[in-house]
PDB file of N, CA and C in Angstrom:
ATOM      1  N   UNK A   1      53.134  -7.116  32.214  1.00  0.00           N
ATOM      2  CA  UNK A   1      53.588  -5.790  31.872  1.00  0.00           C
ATOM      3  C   UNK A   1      53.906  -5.066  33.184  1.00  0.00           C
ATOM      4  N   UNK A   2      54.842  -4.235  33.137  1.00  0.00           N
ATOM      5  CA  UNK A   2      55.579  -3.363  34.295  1.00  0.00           C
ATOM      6  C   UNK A   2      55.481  -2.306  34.095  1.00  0.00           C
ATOM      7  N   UNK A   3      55.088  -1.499  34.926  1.00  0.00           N
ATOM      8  CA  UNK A   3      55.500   0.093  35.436  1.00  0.00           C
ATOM      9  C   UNK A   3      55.592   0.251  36.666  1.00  0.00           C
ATOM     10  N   UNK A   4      56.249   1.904  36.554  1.00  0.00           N
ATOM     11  CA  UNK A   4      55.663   2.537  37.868  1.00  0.00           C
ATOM     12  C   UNK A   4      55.204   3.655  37.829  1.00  0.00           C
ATOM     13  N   UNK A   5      54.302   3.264  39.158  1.00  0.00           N
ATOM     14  CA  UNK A   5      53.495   4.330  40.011  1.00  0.00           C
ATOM     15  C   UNK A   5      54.118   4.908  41.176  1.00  0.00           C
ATOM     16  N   UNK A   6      54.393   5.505  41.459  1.00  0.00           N
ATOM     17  CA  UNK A   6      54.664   6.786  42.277  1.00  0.00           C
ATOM     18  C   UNK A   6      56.010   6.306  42.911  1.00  0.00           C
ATOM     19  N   UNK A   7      57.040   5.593  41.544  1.00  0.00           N
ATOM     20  CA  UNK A   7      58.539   4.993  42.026  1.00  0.00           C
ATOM     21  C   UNK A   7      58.081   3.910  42.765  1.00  0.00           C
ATOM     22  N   UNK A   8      57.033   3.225  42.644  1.00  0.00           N
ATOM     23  CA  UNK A   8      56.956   1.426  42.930  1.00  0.00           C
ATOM     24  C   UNK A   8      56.511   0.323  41.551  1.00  0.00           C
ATOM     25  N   UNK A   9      57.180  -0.250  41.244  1.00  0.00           N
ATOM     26  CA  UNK A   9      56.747  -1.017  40.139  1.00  0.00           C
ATOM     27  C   UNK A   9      56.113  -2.053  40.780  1.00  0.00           C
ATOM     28  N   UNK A  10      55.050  -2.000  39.497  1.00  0.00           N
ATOM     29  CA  UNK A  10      53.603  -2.681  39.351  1.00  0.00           C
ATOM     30  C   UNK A  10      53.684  -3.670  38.587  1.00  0.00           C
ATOM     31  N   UNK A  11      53.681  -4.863  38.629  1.00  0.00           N
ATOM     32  CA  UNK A  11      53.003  -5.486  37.506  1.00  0.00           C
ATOM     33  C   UNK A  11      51.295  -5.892  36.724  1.00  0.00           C
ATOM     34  N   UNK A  12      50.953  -5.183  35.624  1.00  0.00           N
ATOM     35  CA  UNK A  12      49.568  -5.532  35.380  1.00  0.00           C
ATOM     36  C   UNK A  12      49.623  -6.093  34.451  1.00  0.00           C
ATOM     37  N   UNK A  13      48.684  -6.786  33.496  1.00  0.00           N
ATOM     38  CA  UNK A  13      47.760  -7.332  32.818  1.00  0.00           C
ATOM     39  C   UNK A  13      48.166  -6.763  31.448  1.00  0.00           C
ATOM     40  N   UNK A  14      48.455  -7.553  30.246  1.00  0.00           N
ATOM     41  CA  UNK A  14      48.160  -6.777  28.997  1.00  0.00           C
ATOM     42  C   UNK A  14      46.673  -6.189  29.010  1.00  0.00           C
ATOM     43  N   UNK A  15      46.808  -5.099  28.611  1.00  0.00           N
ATOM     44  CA  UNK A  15      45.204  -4.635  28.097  1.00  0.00           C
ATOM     45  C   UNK A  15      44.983  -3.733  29.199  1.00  0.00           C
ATOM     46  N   UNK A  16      45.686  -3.938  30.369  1.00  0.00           N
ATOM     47  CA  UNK A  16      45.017  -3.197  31.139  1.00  0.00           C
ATOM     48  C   UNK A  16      45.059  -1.428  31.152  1.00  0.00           C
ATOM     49  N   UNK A  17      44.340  -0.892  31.671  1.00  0.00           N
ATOM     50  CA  UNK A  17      44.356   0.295  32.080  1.00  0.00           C
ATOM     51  C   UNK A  17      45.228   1.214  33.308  1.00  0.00           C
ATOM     52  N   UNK A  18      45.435   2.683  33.200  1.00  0.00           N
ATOM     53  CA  UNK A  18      46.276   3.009  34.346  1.00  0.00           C
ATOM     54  C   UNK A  18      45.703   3.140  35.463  1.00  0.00           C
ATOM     55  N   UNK A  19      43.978   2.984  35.445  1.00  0.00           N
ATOM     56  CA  UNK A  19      43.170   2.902  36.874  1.00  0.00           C
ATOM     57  C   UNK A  19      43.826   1.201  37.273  1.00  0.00           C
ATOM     58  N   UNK A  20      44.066   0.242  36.759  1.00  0.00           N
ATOM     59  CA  UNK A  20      44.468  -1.062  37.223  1.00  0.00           C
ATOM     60  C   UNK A  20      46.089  -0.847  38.074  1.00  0.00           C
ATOM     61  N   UNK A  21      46.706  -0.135  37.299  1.00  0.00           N
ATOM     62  CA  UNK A  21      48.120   0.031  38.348  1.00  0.00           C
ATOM     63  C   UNK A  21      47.854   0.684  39.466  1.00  0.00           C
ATOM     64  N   UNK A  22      46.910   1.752  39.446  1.00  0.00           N
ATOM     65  CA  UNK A  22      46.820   2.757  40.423  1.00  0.00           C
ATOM     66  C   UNK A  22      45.957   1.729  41.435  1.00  0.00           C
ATOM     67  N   UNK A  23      45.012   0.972  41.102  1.00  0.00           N
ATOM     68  CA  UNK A  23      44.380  -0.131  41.909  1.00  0.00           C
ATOM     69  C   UNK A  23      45.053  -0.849  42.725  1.00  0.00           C
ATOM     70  N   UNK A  24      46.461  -1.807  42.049  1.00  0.00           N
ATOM     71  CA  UNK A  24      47.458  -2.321  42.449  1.00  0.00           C
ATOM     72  C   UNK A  24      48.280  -1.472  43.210  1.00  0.00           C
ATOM     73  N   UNK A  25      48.298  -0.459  42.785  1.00  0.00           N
ATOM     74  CA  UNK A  25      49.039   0.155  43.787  1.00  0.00           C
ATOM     75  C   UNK A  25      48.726   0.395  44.932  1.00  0.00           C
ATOM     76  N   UNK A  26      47.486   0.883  45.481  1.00  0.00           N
ATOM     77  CA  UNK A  26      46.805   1.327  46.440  1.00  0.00           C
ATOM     78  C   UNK A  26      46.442  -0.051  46.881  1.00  0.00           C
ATOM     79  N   UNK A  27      46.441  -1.461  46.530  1.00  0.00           N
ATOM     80  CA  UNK A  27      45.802  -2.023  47.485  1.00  0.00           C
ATOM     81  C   UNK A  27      47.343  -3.013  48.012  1.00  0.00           C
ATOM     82  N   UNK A  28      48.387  -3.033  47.118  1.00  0.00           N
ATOM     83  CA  UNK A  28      49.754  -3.080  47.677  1.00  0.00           C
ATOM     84  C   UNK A  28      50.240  -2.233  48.911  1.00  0.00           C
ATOM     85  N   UNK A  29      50.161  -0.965  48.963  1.00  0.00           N
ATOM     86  CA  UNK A  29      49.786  -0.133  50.342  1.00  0.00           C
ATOM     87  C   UNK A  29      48.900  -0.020  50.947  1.00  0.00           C
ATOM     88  N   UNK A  30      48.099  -0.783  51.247  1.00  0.00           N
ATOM     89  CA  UNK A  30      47.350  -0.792  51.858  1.00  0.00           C
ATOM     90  C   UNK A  30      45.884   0.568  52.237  1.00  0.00           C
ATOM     91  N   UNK A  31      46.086   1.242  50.944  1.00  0.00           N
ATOM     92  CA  UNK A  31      45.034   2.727  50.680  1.00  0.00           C
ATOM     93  C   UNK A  31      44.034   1.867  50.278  1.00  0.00           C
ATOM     94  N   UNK A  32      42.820   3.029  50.725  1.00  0.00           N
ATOM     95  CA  UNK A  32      41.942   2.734  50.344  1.00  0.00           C
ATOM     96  C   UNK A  32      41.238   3.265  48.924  1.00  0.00           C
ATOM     97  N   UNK A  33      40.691   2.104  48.043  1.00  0.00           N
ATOM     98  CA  UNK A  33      41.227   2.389  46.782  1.00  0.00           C
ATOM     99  C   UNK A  33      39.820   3.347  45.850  1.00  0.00           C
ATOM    100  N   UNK A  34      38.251   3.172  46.956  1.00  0.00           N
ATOM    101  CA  UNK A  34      37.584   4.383  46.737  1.00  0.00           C
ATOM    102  C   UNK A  34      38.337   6.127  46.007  1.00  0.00           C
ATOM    103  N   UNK A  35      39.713   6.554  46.568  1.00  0.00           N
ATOM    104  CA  UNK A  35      40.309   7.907  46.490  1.00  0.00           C
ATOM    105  C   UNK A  35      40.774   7.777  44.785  1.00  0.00           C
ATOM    106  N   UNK A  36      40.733   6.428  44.155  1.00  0.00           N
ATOM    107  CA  UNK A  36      41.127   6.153  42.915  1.00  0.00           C
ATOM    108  C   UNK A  36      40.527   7.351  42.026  1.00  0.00           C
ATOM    109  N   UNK A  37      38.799   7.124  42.111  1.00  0.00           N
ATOM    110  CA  UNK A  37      38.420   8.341  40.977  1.00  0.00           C
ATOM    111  C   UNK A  37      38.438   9.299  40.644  1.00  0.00           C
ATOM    112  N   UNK A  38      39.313  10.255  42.163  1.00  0.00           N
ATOM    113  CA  UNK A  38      39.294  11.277  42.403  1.00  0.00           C
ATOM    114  C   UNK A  38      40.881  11.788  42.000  1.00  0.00           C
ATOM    115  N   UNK A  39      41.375  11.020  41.734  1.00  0.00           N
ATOM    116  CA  UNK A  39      42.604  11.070  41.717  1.00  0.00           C
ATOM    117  C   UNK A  39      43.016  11.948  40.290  1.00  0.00           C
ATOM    118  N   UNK A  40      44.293  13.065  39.935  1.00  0.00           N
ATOM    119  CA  UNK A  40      44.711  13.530  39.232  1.00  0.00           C
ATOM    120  C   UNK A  40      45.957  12.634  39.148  1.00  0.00           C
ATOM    121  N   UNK A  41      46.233  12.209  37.394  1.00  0.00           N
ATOM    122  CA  UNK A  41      47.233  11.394  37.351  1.00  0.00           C
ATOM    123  C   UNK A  41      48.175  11.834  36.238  1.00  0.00           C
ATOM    124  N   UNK A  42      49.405  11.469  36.632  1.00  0.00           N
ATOM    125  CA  UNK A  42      50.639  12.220  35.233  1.00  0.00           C
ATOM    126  C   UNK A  42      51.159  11.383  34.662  1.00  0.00           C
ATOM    127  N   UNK A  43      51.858  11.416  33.437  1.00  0.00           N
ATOM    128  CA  UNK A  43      53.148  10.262  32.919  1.00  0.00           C
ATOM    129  C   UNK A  43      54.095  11.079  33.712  1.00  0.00           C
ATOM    130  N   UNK A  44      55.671  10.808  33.031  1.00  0.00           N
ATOM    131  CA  UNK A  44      56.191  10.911  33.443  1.00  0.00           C
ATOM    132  C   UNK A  44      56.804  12.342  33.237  1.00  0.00           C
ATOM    133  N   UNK A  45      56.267  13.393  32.143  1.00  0.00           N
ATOM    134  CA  UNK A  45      56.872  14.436  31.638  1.00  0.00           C
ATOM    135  C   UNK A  45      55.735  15.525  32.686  1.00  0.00           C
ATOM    136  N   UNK A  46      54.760  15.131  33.187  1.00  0.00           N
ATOM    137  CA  UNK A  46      53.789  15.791  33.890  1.00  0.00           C
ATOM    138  C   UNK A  46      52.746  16.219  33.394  1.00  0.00           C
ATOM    139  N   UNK A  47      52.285  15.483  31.839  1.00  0.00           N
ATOM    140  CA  UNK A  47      51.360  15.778  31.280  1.00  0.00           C
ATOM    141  C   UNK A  47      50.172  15.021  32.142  1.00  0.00           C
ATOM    142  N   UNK A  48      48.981  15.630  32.635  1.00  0.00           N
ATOM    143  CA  UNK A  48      47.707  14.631  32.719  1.00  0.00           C
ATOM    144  C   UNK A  48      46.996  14.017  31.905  1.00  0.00           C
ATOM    145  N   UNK A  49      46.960  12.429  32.570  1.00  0.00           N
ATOM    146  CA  UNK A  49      46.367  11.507  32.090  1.00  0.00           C
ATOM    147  C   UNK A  49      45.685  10.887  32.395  1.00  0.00           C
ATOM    148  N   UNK A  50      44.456  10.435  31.340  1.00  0.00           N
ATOM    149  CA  UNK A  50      43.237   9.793  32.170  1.00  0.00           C
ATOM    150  C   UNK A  50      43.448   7.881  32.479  1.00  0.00           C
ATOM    151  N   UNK A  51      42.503   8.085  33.796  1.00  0.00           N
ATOM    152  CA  UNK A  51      42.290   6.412  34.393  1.00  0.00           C
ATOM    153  C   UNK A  51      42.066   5.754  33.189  1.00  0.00           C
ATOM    154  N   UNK A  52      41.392   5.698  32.206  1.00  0.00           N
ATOM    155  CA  UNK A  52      41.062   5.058  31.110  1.00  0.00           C
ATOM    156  C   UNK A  52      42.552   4.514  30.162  1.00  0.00           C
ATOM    157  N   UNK A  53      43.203   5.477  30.519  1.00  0.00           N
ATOM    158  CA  UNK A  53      44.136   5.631  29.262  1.00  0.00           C
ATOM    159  C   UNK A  53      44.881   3.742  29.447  1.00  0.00           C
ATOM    160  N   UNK A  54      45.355   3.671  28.123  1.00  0.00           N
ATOM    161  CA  UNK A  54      45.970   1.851  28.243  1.00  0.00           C
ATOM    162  C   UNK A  54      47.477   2.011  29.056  1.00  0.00           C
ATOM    163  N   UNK A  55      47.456   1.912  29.862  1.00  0.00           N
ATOM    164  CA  UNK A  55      48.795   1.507  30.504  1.00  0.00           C
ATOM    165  C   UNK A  55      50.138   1.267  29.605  1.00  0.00           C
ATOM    166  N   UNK A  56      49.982   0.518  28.589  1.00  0.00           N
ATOM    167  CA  UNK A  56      50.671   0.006  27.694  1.00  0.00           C
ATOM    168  C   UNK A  56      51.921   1.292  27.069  1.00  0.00           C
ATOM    169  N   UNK A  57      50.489   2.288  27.350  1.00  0.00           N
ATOM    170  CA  UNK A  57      51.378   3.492  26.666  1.00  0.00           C
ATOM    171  C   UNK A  57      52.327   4.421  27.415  1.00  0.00           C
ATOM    172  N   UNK A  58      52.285   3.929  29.000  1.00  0.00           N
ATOM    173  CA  UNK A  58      53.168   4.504  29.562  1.00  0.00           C
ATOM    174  C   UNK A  58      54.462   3.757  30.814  1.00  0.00           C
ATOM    175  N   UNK A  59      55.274   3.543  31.013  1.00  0.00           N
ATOM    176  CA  UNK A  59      56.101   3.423  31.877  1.00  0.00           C
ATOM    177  C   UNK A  59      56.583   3.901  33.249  1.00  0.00           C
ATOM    178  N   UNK A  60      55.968   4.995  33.365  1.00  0.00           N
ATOM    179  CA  UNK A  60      55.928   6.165  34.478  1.00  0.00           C
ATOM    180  C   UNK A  60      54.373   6.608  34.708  1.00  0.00           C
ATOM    181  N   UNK A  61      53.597   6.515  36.012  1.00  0.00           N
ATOM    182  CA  UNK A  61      52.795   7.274  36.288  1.00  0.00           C
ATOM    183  C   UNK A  61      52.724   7.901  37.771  1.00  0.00           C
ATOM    184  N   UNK A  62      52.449   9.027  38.177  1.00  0.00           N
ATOM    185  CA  UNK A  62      52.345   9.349  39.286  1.00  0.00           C
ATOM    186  C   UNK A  62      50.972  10.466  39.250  1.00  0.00           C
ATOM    187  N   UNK A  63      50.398  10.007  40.872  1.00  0.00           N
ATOM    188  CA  UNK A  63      49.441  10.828  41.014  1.00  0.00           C
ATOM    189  C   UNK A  63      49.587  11.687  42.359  1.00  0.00           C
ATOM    190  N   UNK A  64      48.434  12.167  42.503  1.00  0.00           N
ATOM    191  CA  UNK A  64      48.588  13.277  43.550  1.00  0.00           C
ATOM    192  C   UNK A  64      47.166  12.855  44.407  1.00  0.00           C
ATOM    193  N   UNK A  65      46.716  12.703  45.499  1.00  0.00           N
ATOM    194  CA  UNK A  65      45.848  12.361  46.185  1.00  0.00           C
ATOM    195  C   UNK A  65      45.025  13.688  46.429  1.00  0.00           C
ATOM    196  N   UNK A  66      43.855  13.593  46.062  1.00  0.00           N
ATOM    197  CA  UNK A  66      43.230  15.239  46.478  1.00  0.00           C
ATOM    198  C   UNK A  66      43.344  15.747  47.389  1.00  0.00           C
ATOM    199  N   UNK A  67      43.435  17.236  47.599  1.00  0.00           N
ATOM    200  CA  UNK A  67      43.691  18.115  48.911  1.00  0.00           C
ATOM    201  C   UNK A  67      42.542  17.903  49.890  1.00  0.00           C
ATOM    202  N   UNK A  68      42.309  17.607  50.893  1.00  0.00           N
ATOM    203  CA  UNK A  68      40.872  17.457  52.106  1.00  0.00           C
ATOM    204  C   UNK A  68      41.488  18.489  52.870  1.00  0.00           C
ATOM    205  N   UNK A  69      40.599  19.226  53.719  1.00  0.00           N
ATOM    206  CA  UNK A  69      40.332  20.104  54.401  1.00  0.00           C
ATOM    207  C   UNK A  69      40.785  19.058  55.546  1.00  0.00           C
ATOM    208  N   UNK A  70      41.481  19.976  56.429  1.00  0.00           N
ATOM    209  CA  UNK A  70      42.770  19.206  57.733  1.00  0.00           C
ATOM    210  C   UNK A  70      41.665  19.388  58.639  1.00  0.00           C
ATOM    211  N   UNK A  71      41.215  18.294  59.137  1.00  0.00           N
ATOM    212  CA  UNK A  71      40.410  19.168  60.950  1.00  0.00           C
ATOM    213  C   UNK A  71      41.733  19.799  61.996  1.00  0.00           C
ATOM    214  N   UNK A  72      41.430  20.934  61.952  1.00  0.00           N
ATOM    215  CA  UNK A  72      41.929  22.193  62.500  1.00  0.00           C
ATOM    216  C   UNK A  72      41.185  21.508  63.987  1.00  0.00           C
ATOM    217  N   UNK A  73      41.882  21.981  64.767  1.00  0.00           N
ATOM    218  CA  UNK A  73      41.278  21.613  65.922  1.00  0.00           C
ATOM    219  C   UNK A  73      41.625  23.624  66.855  1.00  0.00           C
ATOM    220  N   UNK A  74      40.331  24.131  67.500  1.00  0.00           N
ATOM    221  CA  UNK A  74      40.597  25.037  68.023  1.00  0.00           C
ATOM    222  C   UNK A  74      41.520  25.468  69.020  1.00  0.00           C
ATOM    223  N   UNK A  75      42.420  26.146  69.077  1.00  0.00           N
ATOM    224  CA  UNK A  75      43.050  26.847  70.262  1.00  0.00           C
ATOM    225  C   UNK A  75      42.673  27.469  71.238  1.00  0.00           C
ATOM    226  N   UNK A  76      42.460  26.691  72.399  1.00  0.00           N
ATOM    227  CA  UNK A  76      42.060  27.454  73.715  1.00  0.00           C
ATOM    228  C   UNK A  76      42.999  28.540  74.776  1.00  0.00           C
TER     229      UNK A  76
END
């Protein structure tokens, strides 16, 4: 089965889940794939959708990596 994630197609697993593409995805780029749970994820209309959800049911997913606090470094 095929989709994509963030405009890269994936191939996963019947049965699988959209935490498995997002897995594949991140370990295809080389991310580290811990940031997975934290992750906010969309189809393709921008509704959110959960890691659980069956893959099956979508063709499009994209996520957004959580915001972290930038180390600011002081101005002397």
């Amino acid at each position: 089965m095929r989709l994509k994630v963030n405009r890269k197609n994936i191939d996963v697993f019947e049965g699988a889940q959209v935490r498995h593409a997002i897995l594949s995805y991140f370990a295809l780029k080389g991310m580290d794939v811990d940031q997975v749970e934290s992750l906010t994820v969309y189809d393709r209309w921008g509704h959110e959708i959960d890691l659980g959800a069956p893959a099956s049911q979508f063709d499009v997913v994209r996520f957004k990596l959580p915001k972290t606090e930038t180390n600011n470094t002081e101005e002397r």
